[in-house]
C-alpha atoms as a PDB file:
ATOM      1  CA  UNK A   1       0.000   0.000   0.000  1.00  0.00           C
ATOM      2  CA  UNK A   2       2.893   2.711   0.624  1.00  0.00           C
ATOM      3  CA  UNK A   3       4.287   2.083  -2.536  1.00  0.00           C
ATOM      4  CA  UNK A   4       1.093   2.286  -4.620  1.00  0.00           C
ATOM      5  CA  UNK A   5       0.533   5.657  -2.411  1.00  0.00           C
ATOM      6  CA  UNK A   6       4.082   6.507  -3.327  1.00  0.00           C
ATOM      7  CA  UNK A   7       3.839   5.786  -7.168  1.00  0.00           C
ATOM      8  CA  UNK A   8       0.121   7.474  -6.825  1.00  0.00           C
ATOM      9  CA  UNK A   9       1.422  10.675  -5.382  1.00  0.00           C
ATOM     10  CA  UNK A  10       3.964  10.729  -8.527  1.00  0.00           C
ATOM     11  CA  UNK A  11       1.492  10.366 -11.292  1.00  0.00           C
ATOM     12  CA  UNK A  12      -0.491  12.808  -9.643  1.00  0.00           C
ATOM     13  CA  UNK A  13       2.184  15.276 -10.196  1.00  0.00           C
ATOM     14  CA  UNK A  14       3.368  14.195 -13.523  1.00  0.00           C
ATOM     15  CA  UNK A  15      -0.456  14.332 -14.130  1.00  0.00           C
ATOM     16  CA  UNK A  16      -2.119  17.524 -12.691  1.00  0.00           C
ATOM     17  CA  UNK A  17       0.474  20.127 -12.399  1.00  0.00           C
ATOM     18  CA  UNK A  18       0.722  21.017 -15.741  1.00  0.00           C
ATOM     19  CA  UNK A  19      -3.565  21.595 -15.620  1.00  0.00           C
ATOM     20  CA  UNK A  20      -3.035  23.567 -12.782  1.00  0.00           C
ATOM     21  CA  UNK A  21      -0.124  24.945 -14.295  1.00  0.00           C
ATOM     22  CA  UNK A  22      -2.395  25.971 -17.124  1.00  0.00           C
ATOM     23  CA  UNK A  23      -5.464  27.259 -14.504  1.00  0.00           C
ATOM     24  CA  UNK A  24      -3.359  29.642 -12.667  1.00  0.00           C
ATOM     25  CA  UNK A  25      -2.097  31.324 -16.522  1.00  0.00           C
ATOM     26  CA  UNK A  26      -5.590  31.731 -17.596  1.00  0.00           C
ATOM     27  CA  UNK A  27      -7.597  32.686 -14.295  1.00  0.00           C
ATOM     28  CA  UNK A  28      -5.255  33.181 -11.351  1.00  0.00           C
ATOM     29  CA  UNK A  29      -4.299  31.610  -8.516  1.00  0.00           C
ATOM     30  CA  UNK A  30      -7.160  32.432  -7.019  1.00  0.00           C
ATOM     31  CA  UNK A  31      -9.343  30.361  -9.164  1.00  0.00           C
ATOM     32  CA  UNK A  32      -7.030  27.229  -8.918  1.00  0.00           C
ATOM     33  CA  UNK A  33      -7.311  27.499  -4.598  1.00  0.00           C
ATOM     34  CA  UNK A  34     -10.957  27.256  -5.010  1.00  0.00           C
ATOM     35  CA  UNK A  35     -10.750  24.186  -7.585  1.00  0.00           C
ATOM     36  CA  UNK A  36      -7.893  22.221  -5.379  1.00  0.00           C
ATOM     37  CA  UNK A  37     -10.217  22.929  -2.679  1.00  0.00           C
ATOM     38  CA  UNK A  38     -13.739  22.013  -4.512  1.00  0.00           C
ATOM     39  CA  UNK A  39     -11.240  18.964  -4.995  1.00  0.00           C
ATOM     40  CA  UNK A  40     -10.380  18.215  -1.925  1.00  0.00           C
ATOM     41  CA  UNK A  41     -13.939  18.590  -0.325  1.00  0.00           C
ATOM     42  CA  UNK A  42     -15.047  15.698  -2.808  1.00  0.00           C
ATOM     43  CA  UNK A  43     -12.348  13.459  -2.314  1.00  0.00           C
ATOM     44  CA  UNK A  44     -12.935  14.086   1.564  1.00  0.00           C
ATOM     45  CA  UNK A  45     -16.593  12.871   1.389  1.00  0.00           C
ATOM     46  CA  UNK A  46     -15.807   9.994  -1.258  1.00  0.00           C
ATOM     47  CA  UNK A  47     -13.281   8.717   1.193  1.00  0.00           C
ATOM     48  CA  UNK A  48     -15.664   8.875   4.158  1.00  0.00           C
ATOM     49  CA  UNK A  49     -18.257   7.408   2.594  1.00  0.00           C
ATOM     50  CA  UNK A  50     -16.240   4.425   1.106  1.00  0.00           C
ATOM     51  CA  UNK A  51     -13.122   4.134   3.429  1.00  0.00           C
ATOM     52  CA  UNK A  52     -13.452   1.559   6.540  1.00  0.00           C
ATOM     53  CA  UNK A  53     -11.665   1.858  10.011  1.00  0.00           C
ATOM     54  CA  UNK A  54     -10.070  -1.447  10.190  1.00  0.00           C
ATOM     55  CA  UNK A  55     -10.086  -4.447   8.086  1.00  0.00           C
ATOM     56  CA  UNK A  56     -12.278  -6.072  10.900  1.00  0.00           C
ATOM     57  CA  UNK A  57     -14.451  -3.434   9.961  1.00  0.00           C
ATOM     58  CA  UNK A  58     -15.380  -5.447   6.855  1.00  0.00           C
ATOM     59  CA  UNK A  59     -14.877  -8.783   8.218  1.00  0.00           C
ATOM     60  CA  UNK A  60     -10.990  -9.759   7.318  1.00  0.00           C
ATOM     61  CA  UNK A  61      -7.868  -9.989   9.454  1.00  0.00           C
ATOM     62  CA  UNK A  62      -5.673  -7.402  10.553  1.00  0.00           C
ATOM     63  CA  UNK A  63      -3.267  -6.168   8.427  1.00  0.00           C
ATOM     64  CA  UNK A  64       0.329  -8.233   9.583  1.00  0.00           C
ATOM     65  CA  UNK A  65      -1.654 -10.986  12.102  1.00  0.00           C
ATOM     66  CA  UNK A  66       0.920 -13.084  12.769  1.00  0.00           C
ATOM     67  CA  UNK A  67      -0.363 -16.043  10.386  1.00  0.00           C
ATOM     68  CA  UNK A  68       0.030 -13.942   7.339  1.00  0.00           C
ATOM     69  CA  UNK A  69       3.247 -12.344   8.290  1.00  0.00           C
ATOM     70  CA  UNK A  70       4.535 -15.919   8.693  1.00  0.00           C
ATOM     71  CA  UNK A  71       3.070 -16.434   5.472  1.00  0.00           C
ATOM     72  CA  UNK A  72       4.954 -13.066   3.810  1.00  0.00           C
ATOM     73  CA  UNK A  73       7.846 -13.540   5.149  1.00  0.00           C
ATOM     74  CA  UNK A  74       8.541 -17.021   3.646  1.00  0.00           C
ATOM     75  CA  UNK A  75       7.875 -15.302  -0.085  1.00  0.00           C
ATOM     76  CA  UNK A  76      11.154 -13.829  -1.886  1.00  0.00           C
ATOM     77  CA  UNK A  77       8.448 -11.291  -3.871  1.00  0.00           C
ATOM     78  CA  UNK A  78       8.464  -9.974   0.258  1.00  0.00           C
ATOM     79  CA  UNK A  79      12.222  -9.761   0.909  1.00  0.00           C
ATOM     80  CA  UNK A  80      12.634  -7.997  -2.187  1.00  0.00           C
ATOM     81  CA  UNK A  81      10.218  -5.059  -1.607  1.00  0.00           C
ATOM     82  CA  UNK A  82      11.568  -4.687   1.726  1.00  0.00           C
ATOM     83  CA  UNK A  83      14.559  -4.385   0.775  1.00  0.00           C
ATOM     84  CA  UNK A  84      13.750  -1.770  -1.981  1.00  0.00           C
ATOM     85  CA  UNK A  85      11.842   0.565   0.311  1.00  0.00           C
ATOM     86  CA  UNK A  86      14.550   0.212   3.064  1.00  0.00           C
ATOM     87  CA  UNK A  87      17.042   1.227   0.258  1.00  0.00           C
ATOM     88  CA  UNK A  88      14.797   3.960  -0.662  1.00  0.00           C
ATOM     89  CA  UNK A  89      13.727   5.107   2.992  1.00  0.00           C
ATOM     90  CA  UNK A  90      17.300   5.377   3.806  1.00  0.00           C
ATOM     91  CA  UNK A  91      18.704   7.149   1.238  1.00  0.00           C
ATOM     92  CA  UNK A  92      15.954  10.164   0.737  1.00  0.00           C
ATOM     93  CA  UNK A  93      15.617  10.378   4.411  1.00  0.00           C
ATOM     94  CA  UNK A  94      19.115   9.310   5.504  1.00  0.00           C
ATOM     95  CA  UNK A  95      21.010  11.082   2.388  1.00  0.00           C
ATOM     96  CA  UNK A  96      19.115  13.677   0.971  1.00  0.00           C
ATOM     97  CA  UNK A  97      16.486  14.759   3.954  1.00  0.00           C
ATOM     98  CA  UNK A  98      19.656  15.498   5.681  1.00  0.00           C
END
């Protein structure tokens, strides 16, 4: 889930800057603040209406019970994206945040 939020928050960038980009050129910043927060206020109540509190919530598991951490731990597929965001935790925190 953190890297599909990672690789979301990316795409979003790559994806709507240049339309807000083009917003504030034609109308002013003005008009993009109340569109980013018309946005915002949408995405707000989609994500109350559809978003849960906990996966017992909806009847499964917790999220790393000790069964299926057992179970993800024995997988190489898990290793390997551990090991990638550690590499990548480290360095933009470790390297460049500092």
């Amino acid at each position: 889930m953190v890297g599909f939020l990672s690789a979301a928050n990316a795409t979003g960038q790559l994806i709507f800057l240049p339309f807000m980009s083009r917003i504030i050129a034609q109308s002013g910043w003005r008009a993009m603040s109340l569109a980013v927060g018309c946005v915002t206020a949408v995405t707000a109540v989609v994500a109350w209406i559809v978003m849960r509190d906990s996966p017992a919530s909806i009847g499964l598991r917790p999220y790393g019970a000790p069964a299926a951490l057992r179970f993800a731990s024995g997988k190489p597929e898990f290793w390997l994206l551990a090991g990638t965001f550690f590499v990548c935790g480290a360095s933009t925190n470790g390297l460049i945040g500092t």
